[in-house]
Protein backbone atom coordinates (compact mmCIF):
# COMPACT_ATOMS: atom_id res chain seq x y z
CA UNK A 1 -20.54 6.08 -11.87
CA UNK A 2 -21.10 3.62 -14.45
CA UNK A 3 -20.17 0.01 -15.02
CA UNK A 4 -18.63 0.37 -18.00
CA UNK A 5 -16.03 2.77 -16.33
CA UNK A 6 -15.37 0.87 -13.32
CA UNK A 7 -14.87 -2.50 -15.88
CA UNK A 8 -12.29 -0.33 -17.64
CA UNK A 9 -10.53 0.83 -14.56
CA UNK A 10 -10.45 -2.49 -13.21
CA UNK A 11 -8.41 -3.90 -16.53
CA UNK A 12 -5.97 -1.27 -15.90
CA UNK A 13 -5.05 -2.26 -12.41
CA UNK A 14 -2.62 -4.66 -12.84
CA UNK A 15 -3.42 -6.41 -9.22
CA UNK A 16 -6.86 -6.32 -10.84
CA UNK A 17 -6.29 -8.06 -13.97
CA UNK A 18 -6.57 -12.21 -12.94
CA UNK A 19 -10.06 -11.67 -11.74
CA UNK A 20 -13.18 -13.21 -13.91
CA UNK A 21 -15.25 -10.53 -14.99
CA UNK A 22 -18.27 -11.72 -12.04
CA UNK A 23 -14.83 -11.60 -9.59
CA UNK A 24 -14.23 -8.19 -10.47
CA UNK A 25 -18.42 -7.75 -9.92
CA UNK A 26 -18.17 -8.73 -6.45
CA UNK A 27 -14.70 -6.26 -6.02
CA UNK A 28 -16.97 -3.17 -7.36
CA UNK A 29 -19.72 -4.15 -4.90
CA UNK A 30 -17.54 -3.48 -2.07
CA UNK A 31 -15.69 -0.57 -3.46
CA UNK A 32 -16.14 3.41 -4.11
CA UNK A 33 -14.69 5.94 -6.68
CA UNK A 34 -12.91 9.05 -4.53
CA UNK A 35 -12.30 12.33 -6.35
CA UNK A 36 -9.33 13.51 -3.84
CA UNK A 37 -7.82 17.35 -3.80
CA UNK A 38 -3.80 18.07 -4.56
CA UNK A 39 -1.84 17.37 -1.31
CA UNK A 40 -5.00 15.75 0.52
CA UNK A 41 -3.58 13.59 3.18
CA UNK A 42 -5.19 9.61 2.23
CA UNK A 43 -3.39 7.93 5.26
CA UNK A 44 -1.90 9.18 8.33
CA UNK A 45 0.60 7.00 9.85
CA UNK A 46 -0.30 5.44 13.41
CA UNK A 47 -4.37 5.28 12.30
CA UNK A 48 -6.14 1.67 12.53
CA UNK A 49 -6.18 1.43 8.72
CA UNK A 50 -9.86 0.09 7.06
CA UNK A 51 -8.92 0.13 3.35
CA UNK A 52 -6.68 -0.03 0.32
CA UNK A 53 -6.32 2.29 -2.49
CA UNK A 54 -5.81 1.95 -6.06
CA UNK A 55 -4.55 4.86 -7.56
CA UNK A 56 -6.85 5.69 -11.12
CA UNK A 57 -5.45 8.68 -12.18
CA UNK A 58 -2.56 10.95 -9.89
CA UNK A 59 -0.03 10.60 -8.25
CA UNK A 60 0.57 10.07 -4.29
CA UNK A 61 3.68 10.15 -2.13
CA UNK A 62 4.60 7.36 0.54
CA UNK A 63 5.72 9.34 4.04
CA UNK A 64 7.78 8.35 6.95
CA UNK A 65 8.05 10.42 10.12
CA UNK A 66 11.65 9.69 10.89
CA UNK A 67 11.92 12.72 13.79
CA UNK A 68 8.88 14.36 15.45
CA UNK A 69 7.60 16.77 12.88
CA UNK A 70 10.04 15.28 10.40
CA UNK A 71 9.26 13.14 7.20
CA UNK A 72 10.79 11.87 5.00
CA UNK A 73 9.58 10.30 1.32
CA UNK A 74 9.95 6.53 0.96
CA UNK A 75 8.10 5.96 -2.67
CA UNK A 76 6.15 8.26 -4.98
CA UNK A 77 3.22 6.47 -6.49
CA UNK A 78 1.26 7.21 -10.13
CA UNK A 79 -1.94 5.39 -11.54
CA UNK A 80 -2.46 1.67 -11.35
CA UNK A 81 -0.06 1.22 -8.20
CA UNK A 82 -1.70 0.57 -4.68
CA UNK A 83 -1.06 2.01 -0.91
CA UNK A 84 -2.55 0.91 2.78
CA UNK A 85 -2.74 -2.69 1.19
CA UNK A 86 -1.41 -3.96 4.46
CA UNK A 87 -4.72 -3.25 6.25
CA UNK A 88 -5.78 -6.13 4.29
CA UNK A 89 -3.20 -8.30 5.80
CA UNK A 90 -3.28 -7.20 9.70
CA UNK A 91 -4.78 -4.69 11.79
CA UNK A 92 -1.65 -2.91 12.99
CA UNK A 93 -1.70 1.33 12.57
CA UNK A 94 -0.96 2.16 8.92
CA UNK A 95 3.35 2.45 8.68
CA UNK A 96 3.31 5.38 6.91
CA UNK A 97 1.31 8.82 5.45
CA UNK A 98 0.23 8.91 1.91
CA UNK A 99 -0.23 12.48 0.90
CA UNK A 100 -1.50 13.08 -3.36
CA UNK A 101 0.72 15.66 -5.56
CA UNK A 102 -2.31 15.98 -7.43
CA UNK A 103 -6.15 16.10 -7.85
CA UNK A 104 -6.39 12.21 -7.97
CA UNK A 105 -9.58 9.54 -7.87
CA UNK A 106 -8.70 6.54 -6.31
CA UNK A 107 -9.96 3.54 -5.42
CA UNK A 108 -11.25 2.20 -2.28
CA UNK A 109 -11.29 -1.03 -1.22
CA UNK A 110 -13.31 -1.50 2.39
CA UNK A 111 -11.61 -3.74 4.56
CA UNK A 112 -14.64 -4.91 6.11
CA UNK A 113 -16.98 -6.08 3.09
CA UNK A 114 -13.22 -7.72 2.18
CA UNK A 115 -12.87 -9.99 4.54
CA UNK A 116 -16.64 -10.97 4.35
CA UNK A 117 -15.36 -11.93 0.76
CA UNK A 118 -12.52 -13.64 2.55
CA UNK A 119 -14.47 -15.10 4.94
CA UNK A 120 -16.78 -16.53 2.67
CA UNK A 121 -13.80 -18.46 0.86
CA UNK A 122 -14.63 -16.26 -2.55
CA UNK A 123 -11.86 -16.26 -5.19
CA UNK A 124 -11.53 -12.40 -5.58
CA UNK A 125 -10.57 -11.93 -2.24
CA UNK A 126 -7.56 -14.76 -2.32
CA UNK A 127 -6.64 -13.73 -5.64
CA UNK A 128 -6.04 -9.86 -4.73
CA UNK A 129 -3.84 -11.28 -2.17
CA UNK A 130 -1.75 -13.62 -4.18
CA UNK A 131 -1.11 -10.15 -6.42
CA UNK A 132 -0.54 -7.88 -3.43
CA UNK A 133 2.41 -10.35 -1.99
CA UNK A 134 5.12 -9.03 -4.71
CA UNK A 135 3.86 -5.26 -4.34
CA UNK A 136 4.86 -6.33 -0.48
CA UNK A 137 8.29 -8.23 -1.35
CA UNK A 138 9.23 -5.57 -3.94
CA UNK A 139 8.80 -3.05 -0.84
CA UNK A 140 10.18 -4.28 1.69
CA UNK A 141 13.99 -5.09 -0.90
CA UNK A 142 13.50 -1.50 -1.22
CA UNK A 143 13.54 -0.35 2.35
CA UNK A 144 16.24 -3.26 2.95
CA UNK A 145 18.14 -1.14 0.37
CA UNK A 146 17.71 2.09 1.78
CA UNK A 147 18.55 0.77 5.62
CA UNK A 148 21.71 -0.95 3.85
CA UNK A 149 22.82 2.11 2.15
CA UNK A 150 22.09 4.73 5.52
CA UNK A 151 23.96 1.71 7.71
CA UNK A 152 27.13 2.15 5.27
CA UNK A 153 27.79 5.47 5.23
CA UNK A 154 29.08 7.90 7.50
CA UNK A 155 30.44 7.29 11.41
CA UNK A 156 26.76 5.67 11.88
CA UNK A 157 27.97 2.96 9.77
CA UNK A 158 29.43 0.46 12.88
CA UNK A 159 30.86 -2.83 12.76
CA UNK A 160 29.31 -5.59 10.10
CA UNK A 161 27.25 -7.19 13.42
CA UNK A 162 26.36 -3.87 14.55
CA UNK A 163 24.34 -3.21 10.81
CA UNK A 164 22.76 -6.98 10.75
CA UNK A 165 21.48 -6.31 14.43
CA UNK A 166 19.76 -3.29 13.34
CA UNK A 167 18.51 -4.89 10.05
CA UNK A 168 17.20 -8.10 11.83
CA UNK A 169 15.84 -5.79 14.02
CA UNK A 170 13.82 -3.43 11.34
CA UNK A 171 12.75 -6.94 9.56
CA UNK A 172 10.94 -7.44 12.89
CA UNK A 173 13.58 -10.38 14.75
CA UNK A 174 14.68 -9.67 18.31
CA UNK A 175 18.35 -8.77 16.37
């Protein structure tokens, strides 16, 4: 693929955009351009994860396997937006499955050749970070929502300590 095309899909990505154009250089050096088939399955939930995706042109849907066999969707996803970013952060088995709704090409980001960036103190790397942390926060007030909401409805509801147990617990204290 050319240059050119991978300059312009940079500038689109809005976790992209603070890089210098030799930043976004050493980004494409460590990247690839995937063509991926309607309802391909990107991520599975409970693999190691070794990249992060930036979606170019589709859309993609954010699973959760609530019951054995059972999911449920936590986020649909469309062009410039980014999933498995937290394999850049840890090395914990991806959350969730990410599963297109379309023919989409997306962006990879190898989590190896990133942390050689990392490693080697190189502004790209820190810089995709600083943009990734409010993809994370806005996330994570999502699923706070979303617990907040199921712990309020229904007989499941329980007392007021009851809901912040479980919510301390799901925000990963000993609740």
């Amino acid at each position: 693929m050319q240059e050119n095309l991978y300059r312009k899909i940079m500038a689109a990505v809005p976790i992209l955009r603070p890089l210098t154009e030799a930043e976004m250089e050493e980004i494409i050096s460590i990247s690839r351009l995937l063509k991926v088939n309607r309802e391909a399955t990107v991520i599975r939930e409970g693999e190691l994860g070794n990249s992060m995706y930036i979606i170019v042109s589709g859309r993609a849907r954010i699973l959760k396997e609530v019951r054995p066999g059972e999911q449920k969707t936590l986020a649909t996803l469309g062009a410039g937006e980014v999933f498995g970013e937290m394999a850049l952060i840890d090395k914990y088995p991806r959350s969730a499955s990410v599963v297109t709704l379309m023919d989409s090409v997306l962006y990879q980001i190898d989590l190896d050749r990133f942390n050689e960036l990392r490693d080697q103190w190189r502004p790209a790397a820190f810089k995709i970070l600083r943009q990734l942390a409010p993809v994370l926060c806005k996330r994570i007030r999502n699923i706070d929502k979303m617990t907040g909401d199921l712990l309020s409805s229904g007989p499941a509801s329980g007392t007021p300590e009851t809901r912040r147990a479980v919510i301390d617990r799901l925000r990963g204290g000993e609740g």
